[in-house]
N, C-alpha and C. Protein backbone atom coordinates (compact mmCIF):
# COMPACT_ATOMS: atom_id res chain seq x y z
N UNK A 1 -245.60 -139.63 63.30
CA UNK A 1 -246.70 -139.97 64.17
C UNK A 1 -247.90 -139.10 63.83
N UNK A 2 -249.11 -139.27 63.99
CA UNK A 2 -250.48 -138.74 63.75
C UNK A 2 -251.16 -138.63 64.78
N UNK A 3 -250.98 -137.09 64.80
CA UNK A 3 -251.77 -136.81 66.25
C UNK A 3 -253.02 -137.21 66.53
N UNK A 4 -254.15 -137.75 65.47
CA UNK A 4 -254.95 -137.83 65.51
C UNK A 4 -255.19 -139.33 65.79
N UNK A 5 -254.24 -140.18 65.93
CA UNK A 5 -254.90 -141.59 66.33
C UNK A 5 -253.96 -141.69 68.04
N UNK A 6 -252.98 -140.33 68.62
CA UNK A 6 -252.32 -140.39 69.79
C UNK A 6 -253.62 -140.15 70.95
N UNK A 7 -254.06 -140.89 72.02
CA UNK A 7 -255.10 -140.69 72.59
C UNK A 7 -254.52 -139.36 73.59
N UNK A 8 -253.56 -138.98 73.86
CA UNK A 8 -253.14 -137.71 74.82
C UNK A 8 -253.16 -136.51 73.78
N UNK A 9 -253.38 -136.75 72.64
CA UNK A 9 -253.76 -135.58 71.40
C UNK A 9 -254.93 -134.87 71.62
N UNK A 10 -256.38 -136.13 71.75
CA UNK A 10 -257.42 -135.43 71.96
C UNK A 10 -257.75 -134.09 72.55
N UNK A 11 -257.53 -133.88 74.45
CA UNK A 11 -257.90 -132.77 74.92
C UNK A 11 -257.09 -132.07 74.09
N UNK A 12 -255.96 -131.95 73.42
CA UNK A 12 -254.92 -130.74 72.66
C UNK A 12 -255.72 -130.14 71.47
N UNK A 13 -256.51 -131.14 70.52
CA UNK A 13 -257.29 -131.22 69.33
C UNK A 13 -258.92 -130.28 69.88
N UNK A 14 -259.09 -130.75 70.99
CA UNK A 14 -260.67 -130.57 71.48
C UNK A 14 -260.36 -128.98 71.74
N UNK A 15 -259.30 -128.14 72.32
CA UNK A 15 -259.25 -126.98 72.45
C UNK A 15 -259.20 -126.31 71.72
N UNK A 16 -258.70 -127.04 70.60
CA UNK A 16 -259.10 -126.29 69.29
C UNK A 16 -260.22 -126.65 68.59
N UNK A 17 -261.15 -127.03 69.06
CA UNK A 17 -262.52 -127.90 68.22
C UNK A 17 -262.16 -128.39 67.14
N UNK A 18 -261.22 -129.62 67.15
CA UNK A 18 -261.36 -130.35 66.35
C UNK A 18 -261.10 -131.67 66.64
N UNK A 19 -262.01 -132.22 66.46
CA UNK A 19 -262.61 -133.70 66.86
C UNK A 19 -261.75 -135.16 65.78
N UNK A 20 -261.51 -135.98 66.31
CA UNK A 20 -260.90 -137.10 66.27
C UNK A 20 -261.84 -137.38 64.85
N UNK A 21 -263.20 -137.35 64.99
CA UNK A 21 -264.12 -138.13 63.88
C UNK A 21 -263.57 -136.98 62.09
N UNK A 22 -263.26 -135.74 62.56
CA UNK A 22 -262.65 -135.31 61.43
C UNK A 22 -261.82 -135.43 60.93
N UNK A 23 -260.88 -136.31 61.26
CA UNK A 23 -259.60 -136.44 60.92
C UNK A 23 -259.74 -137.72 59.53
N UNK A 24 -260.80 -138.37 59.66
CA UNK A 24 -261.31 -139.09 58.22
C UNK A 24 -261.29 -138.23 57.07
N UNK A 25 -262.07 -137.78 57.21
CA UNK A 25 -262.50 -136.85 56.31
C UNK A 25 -261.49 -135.71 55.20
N UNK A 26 -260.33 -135.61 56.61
CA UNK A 26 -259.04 -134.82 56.30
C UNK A 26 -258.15 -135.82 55.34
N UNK A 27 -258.02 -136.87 56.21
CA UNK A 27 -256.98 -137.68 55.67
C UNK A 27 -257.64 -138.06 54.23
N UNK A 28 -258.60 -137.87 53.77
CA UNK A 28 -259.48 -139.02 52.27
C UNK A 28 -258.98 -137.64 51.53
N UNK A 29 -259.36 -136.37 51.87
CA UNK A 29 -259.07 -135.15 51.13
C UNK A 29 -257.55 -135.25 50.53
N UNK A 30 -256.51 -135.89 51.43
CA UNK A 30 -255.33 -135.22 51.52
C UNK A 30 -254.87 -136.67 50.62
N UNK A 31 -255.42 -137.65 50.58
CA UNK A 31 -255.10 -138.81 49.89
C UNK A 31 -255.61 -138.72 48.75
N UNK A 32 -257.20 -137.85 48.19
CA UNK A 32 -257.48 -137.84 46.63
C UNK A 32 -256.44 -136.69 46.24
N UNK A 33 -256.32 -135.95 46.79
CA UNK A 33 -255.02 -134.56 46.22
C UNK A 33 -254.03 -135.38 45.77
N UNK A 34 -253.34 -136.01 46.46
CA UNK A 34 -252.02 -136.79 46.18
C UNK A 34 -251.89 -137.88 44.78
N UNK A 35 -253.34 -138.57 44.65
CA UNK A 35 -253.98 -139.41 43.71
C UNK A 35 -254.15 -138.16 41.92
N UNK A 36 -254.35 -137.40 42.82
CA UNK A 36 -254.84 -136.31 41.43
C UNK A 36 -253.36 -135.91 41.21
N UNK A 37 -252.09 -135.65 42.31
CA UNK A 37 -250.47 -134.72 41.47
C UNK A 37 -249.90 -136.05 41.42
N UNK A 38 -250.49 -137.38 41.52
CA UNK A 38 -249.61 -138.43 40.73
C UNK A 38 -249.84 -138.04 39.16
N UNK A 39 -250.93 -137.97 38.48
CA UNK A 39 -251.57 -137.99 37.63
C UNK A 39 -251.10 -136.54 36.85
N UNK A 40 -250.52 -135.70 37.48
CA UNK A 40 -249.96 -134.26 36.33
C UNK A 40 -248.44 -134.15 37.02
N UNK A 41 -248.32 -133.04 36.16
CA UNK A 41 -246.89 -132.69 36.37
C UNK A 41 -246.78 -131.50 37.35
N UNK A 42 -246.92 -131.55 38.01
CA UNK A 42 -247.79 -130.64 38.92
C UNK A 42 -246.40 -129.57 39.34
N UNK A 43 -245.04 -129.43 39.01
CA UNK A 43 -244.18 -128.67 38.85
C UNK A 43 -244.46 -127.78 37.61
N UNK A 44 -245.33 -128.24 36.90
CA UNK A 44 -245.03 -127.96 35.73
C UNK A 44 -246.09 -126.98 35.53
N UNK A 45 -247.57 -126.86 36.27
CA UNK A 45 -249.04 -126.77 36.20
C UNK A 45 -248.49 -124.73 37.06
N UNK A 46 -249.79 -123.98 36.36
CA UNK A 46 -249.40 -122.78 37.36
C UNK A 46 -250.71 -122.01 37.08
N UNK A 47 -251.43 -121.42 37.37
CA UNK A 47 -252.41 -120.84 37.59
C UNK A 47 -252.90 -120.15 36.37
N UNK A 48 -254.00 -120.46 35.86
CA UNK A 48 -254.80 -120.26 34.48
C UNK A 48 -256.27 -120.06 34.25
N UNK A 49 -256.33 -118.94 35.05
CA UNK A 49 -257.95 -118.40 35.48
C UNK A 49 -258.65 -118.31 34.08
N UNK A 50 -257.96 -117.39 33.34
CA UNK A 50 -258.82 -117.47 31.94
C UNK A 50 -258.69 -119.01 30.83
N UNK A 51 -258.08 -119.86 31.08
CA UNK A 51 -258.42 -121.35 30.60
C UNK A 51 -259.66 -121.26 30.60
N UNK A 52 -260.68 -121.13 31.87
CA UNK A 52 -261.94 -121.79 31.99
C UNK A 52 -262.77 -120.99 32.49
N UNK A 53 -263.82 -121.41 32.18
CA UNK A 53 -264.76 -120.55 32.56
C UNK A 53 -265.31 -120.07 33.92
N UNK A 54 -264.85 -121.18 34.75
CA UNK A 54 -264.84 -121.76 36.00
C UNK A 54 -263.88 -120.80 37.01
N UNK A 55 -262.73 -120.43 36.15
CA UNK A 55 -261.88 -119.60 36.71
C UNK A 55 -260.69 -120.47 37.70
N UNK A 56 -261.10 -121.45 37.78
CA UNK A 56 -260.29 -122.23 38.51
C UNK A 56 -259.44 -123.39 37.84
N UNK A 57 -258.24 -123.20 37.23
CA UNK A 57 -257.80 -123.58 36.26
C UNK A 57 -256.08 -124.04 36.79
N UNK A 58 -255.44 -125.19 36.57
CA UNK A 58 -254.03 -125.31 36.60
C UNK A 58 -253.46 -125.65 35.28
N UNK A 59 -252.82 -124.82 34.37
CA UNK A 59 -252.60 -125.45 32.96
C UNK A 59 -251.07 -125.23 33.03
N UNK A 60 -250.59 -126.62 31.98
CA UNK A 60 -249.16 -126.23 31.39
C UNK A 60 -249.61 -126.27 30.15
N UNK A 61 -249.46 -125.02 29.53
CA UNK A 61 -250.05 -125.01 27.92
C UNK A 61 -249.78 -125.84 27.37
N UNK A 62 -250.45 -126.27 26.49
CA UNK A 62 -250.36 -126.86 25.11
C UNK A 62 -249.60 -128.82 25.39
N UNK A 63 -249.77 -128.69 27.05
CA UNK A 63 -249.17 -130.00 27.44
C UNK A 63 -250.81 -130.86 28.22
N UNK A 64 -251.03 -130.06 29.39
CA UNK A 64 -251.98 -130.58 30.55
C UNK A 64 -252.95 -129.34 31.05
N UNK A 65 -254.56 -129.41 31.20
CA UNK A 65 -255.34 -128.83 31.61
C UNK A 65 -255.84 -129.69 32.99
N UNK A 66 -255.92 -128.86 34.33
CA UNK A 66 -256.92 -129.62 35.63
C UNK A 66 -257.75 -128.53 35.86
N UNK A 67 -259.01 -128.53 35.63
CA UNK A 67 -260.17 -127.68 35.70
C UNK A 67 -260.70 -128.29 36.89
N UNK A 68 -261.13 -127.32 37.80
CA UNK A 68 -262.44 -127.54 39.33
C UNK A 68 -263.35 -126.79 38.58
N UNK A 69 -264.71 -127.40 39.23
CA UNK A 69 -266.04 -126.98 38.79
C UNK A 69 -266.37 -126.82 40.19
N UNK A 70 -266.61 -126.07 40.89
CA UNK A 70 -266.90 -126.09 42.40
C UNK A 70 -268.41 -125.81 42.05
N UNK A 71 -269.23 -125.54 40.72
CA UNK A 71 -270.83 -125.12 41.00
C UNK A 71 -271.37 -126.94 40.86
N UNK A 72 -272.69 -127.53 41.13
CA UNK A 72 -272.63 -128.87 40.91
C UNK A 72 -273.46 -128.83 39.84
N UNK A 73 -272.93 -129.55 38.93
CA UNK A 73 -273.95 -129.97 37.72
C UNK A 73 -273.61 -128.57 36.61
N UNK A 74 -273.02 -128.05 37.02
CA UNK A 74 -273.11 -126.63 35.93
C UNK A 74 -272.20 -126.90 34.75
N UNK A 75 -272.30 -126.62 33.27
CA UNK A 75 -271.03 -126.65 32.71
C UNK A 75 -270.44 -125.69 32.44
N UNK A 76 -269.31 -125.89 31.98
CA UNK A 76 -268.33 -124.91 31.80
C UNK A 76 -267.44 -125.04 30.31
N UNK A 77 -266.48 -124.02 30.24
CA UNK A 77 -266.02 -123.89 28.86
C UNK A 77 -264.48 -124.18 29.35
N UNK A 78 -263.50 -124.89 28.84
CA UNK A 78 -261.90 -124.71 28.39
C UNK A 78 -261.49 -124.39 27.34
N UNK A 79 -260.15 -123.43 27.37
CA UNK A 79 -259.96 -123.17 26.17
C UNK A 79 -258.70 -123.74 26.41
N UNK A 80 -258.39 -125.09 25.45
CA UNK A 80 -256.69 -125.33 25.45
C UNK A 80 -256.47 -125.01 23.93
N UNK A 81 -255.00 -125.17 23.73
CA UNK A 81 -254.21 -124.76 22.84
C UNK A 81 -254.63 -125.95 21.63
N UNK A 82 -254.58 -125.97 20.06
CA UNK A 82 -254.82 -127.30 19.16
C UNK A 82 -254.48 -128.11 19.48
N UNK A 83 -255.19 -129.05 19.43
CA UNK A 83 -254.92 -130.05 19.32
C UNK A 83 -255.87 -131.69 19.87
N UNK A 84 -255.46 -132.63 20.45
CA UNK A 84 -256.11 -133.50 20.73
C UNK A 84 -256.23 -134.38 21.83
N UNK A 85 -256.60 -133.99 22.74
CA UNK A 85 -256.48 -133.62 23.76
C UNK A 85 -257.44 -135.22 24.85
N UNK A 86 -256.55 -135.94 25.78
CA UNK A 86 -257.55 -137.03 26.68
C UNK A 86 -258.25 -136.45 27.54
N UNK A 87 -259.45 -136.67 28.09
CA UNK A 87 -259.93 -136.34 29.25
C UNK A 87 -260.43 -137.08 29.94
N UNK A 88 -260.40 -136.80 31.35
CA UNK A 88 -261.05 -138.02 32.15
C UNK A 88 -261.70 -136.78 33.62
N UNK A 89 -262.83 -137.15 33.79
CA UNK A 89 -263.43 -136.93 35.06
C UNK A 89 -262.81 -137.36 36.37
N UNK A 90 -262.89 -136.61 37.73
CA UNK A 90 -262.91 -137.02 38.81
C UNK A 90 -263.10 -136.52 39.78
N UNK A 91 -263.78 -137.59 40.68
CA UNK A 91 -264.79 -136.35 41.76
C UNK A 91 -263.75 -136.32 43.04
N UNK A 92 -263.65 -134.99 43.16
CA UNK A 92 -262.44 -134.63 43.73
C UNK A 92 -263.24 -134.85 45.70
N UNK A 93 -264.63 -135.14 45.91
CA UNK A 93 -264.54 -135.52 47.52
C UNK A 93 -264.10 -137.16 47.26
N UNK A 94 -264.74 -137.91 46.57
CA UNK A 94 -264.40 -139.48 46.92
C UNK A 94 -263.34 -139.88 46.03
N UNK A 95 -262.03 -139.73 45.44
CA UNK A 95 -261.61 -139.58 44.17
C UNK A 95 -261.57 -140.34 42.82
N UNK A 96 -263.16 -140.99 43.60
CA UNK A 96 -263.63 -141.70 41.96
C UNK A 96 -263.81 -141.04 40.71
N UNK A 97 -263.03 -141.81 39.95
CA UNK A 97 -262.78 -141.52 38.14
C UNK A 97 -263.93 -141.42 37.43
N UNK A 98 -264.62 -141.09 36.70
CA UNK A 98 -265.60 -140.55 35.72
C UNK A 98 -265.39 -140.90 34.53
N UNK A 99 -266.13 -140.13 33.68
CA UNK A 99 -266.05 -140.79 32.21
C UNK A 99 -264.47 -140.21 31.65
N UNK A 100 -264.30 -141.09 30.29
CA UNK A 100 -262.73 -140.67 29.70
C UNK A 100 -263.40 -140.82 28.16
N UNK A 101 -262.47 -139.49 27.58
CA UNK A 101 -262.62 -139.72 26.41
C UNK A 101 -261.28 -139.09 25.63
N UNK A 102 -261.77 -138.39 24.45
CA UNK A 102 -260.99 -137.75 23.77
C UNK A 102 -261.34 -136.50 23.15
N UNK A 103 -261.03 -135.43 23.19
CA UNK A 103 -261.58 -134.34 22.49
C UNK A 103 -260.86 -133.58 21.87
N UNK A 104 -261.07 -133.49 20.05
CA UNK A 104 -260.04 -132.11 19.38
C UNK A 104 -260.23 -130.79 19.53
N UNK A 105 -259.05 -130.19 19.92
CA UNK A 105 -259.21 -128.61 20.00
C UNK A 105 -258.92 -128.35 18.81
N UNK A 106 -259.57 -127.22 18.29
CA UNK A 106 -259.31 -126.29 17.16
C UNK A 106 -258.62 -124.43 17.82
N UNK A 107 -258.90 -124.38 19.20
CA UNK A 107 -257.97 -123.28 19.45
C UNK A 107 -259.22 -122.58 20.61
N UNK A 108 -260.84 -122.78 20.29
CA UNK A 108 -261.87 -122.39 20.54
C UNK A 108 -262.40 -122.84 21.57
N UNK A 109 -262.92 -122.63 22.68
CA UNK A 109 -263.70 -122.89 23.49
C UNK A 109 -264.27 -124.49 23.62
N UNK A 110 -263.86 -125.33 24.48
CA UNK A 110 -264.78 -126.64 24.32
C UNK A 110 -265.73 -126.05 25.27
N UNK A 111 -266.87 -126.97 25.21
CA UNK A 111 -268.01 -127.29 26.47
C UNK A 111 -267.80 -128.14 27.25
N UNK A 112 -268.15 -128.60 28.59
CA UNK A 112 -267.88 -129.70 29.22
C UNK A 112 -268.73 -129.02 29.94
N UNK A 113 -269.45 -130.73 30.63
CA UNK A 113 -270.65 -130.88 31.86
C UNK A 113 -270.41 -132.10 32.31
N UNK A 114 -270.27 -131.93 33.91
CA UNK A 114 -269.34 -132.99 34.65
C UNK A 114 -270.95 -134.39 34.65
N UNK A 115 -269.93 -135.50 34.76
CA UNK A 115 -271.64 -136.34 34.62
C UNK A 115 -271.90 -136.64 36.17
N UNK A 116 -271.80 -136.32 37.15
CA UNK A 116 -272.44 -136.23 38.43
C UNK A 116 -273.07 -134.91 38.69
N UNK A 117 -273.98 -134.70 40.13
CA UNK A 117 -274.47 -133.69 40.72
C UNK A 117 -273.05 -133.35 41.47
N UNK A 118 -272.78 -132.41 41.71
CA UNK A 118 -271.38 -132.26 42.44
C UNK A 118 -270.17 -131.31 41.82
N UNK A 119 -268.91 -130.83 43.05
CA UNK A 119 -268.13 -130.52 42.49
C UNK A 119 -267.34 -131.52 41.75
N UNK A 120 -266.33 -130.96 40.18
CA UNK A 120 -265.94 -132.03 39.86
C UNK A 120 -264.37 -131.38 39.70
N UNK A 121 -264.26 -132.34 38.91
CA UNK A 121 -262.43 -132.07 38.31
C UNK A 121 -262.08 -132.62 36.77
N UNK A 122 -261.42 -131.94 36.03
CA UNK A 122 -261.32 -132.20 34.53
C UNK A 122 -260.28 -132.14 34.15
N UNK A 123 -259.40 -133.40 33.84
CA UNK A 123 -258.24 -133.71 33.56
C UNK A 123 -258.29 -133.81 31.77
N UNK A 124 -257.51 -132.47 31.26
CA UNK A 124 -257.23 -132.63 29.89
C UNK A 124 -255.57 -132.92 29.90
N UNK A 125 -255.30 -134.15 29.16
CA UNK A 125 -254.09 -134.32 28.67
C UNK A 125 -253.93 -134.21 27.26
N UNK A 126 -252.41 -133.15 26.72
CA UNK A 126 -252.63 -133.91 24.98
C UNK A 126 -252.13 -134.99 25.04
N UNK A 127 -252.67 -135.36 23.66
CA UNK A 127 -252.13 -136.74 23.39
C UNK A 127 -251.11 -136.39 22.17
């Protein structure tokens, strides 16, 4: 059950200031998250601050990179392991998909600049 559509929830929710109209907002968050660990191996993913420049990094080496850009419009650097690697954008408030491509690592630093104003998200897979 979801407290948030139970109408005897409200005064319980309101004492804690939090309002019925937020519970959108929660639920779209909690549905692009779920949309994004369909998409990795997310058992597999573990914390990889120096990956990126960004500092905010989930990598399984030399398998899967998920980079956050929380500055908007800024770019940033990944460093994955050789090789050749898919990527695809996605804007982690609405969890619309972005551009996809392909990019070779040589071991060195890529560049990346998300193509919206906004925080983004950067899905490197190898191929």
């Amino acid at each position: 059950m979801d407290p948030y559509d139970d109408p005897e929830w409200r005064p319980i929710l309101a004492q804690d200031h939090v309002s019925v109209a937020d519970a959108d907002g929660v639920r779209k968050a909690m549905g692009n998250a779920r949309k994004v660990s369909e998409q990795v191996n997310l058992a597999q993913l573990k914390p990889a601050k120096g990956s990126a420049s960004t500092g905010f990094c989930l990598a399984d080496p030399n398998v899967q990179y998920l980079v956050y850009q929380p500055v908007a419009g800024q770019g940033f650097t990944v460093s994955p392991s050789e090789g050749t690697y898919a990527y695809e954008w996605i804007d982690p408030r609405s969890g619309a998909k972005g551009n996809k491509g392909s990019v070779k690592s040589a071991g060195a630093p890529l560049q990346f600049a998300p193509p919206w104003q906004g925080d983004a998200l950067l899905l490197l897979t190898k191929q």
